[in-house]
N, C-alpha and C. Protein backbone atom coordinates (compact mmCIF):
# COMPACT_ATOMS: atom_id res chain seq x y z
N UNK A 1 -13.47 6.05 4.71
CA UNK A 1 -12.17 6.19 5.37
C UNK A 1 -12.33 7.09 6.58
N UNK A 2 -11.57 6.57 7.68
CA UNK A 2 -12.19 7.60 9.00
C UNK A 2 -10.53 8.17 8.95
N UNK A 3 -10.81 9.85 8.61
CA UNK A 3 -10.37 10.80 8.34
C UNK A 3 -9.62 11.06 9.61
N UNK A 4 -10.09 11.00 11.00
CA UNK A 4 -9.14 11.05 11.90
C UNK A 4 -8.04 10.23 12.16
N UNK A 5 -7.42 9.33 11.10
CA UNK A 5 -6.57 8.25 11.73
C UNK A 5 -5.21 9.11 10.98
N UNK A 6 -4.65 8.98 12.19
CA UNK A 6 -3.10 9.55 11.92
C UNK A 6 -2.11 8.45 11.76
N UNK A 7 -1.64 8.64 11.09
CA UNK A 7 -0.28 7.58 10.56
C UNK A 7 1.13 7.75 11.52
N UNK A 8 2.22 6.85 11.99
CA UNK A 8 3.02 7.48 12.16
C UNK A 8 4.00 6.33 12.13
N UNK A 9 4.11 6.29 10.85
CA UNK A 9 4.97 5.03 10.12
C UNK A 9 6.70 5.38 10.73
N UNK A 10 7.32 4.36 10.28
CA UNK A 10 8.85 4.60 10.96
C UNK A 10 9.41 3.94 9.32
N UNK A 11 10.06 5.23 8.75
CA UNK A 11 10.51 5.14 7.43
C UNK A 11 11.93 4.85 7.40
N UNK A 12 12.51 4.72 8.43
CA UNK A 12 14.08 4.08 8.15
C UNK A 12 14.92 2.90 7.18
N UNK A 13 13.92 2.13 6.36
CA UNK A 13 14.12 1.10 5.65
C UNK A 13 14.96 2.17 4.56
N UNK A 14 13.83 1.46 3.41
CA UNK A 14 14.85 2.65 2.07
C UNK A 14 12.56 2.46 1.61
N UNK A 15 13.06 3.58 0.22
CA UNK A 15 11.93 3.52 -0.71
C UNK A 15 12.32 3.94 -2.02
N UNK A 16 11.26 3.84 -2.54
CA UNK A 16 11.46 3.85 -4.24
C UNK A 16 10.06 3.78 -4.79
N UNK A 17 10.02 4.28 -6.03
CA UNK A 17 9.03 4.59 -7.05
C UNK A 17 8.12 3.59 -7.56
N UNK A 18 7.23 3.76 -7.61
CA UNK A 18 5.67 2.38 -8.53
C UNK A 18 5.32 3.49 -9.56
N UNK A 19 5.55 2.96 -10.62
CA UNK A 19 4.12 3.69 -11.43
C UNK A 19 3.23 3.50 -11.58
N UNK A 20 1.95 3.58 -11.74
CA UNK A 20 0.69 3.67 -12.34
C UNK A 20 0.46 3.31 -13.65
N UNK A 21 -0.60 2.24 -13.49
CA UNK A 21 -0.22 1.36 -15.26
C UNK A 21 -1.78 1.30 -15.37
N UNK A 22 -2.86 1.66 -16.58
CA UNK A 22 -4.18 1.63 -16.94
C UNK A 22 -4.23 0.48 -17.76
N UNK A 23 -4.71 -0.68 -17.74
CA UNK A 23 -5.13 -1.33 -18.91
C UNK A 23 -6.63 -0.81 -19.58
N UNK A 24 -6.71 -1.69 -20.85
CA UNK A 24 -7.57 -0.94 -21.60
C UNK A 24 -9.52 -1.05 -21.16
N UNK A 25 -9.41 -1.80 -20.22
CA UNK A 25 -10.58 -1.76 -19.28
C UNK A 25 -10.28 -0.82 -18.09
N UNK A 26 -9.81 0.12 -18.41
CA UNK A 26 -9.64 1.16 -17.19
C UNK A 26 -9.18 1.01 -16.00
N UNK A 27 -9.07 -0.43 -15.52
CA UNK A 27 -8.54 -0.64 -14.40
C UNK A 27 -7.01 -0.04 -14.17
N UNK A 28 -6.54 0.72 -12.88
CA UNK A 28 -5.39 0.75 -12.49
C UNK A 28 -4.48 -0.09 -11.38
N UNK A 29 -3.22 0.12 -12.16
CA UNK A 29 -2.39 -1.05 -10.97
C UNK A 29 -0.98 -0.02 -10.71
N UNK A 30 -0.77 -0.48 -9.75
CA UNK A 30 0.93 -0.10 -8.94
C UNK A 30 1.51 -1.40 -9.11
N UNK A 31 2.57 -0.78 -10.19
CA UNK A 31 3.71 -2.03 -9.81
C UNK A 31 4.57 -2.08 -8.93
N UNK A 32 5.31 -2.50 -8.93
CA UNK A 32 6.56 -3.11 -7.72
C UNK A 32 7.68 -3.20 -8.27
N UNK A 33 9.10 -2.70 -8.44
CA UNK A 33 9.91 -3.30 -8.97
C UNK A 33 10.01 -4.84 -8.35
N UNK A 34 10.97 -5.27 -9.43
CA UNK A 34 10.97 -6.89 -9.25
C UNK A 34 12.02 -7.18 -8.05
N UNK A 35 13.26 -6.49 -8.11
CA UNK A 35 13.69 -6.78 -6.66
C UNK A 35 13.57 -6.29 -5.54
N UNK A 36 12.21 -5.12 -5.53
CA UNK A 36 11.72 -4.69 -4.01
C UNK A 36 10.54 -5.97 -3.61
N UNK A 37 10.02 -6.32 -4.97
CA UNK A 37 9.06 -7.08 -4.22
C UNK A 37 9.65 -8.52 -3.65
N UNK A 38 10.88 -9.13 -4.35
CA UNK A 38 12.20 -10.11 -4.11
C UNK A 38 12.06 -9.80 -2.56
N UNK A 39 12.63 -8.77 -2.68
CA UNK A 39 13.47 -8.09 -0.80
C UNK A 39 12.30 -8.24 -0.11
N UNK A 40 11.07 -7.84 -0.37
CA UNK A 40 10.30 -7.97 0.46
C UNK A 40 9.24 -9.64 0.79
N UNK A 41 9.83 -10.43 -0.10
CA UNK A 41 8.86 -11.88 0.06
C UNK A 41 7.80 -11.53 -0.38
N UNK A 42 7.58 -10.87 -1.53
CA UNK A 42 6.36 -10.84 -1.60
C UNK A 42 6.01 -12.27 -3.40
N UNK A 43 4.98 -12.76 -3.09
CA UNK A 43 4.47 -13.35 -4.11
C UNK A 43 3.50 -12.99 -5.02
N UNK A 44 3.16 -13.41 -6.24
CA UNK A 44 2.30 -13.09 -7.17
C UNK A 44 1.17 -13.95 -6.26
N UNK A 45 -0.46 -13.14 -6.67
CA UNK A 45 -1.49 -13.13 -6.47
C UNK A 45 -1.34 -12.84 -4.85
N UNK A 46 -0.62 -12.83 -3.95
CA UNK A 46 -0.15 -12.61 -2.59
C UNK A 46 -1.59 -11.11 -2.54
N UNK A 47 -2.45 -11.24 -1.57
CA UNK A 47 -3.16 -10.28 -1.12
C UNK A 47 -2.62 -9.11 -0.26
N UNK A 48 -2.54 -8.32 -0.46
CA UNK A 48 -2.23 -6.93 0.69
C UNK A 48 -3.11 -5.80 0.98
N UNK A 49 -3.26 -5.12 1.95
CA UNK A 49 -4.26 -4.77 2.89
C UNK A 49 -3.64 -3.45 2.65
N UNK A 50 -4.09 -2.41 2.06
CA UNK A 50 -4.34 -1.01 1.08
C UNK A 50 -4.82 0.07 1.47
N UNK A 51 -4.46 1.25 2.29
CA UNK A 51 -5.28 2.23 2.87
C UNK A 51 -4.77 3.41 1.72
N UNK A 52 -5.55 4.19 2.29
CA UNK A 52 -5.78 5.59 1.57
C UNK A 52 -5.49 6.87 3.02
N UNK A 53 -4.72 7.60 3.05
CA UNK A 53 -4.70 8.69 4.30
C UNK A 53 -3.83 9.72 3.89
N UNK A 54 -4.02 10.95 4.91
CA UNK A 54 -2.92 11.38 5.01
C UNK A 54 -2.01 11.95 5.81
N UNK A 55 -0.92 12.47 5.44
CA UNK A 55 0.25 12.49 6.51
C UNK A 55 -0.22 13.75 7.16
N UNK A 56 0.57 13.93 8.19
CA UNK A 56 0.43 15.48 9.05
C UNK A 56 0.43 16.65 8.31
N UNK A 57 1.07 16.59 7.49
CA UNK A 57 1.03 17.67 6.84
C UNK A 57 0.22 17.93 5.30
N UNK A 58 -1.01 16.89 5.16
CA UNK A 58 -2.25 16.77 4.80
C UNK A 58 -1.84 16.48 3.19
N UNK A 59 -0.62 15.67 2.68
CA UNK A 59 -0.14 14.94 1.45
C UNK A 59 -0.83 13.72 1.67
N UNK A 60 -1.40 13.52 0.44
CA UNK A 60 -2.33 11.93 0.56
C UNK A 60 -0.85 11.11 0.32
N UNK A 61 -1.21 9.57 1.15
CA UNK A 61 -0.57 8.75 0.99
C UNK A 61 -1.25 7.60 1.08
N UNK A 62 -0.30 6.56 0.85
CA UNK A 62 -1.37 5.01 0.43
C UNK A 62 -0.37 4.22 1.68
N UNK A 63 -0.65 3.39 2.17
CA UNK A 63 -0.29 2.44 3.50
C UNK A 63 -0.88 1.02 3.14
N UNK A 64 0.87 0.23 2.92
CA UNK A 64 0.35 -1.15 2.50
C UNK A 64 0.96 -2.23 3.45
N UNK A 65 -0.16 -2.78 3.90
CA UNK A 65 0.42 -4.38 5.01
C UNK A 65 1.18 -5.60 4.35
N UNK A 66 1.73 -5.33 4.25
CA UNK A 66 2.74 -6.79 3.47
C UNK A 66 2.13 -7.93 3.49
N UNK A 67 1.79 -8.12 4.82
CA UNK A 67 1.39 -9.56 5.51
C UNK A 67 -0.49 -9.64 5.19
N UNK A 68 -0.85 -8.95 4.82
CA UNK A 68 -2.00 -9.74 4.52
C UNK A 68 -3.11 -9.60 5.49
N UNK A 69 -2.53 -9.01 6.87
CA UNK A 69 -3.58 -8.55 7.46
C UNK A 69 -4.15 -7.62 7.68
N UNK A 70 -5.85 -6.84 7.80
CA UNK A 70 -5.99 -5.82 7.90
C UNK A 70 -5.28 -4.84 9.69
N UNK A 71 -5.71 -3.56 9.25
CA UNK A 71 -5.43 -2.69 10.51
C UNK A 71 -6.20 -3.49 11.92
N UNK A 72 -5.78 -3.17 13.30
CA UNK A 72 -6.38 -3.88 14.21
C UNK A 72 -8.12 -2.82 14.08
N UNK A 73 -8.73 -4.30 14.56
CA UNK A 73 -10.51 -3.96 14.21
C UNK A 73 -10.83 -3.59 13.59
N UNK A 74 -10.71 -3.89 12.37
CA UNK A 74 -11.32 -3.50 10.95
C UNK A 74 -11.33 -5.27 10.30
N UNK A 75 -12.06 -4.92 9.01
CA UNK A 75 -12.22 -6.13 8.21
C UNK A 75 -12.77 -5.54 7.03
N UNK A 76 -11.53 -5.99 6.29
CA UNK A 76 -11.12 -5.28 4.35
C UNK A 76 -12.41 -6.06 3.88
N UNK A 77 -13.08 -5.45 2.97
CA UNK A 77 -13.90 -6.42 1.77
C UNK A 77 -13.01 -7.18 0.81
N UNK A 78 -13.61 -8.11 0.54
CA UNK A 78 -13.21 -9.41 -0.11
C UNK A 78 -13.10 -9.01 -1.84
């Protein structure tokens, strides 16, 4: 992750809570409520493009592309 990339998202929509769910192979998932992901068009198996950063004031946060594409000049692993 290149540590210099500053975020500077425009949060005027609304937000709300995911929890964190472990199945018993350790894997973790973020859910979605069912009518944010509704509001947002989003579909099952639908791919989204997942960063890791953080804000100015150095709180990690996660940054997700709806649409499926990565950040400009980059290319997500498969």
């Amino acid at each position: 992750m290149n540590n210099t990339w500053i975020l500077n998202p425009n949060f005027d929509l609304f937000g709300w809570t995911s929890p964190v769910q472990k199945n018993r192979k350790g894997t973790s998932r973020i859910t979605i409520n069912k009518l944010v992901a509704t509001g947002l068009a989003l579909e099952q198996g639908q791919k989204l493009c997942c960063y890791a950063a953080k804000d100015p004031d150095g709180r990690p946060i996660m940054v997700t592309y709806l649409d499926g594409k990565p950040r400009k000049n980059e290319v997500m692993p498969k």
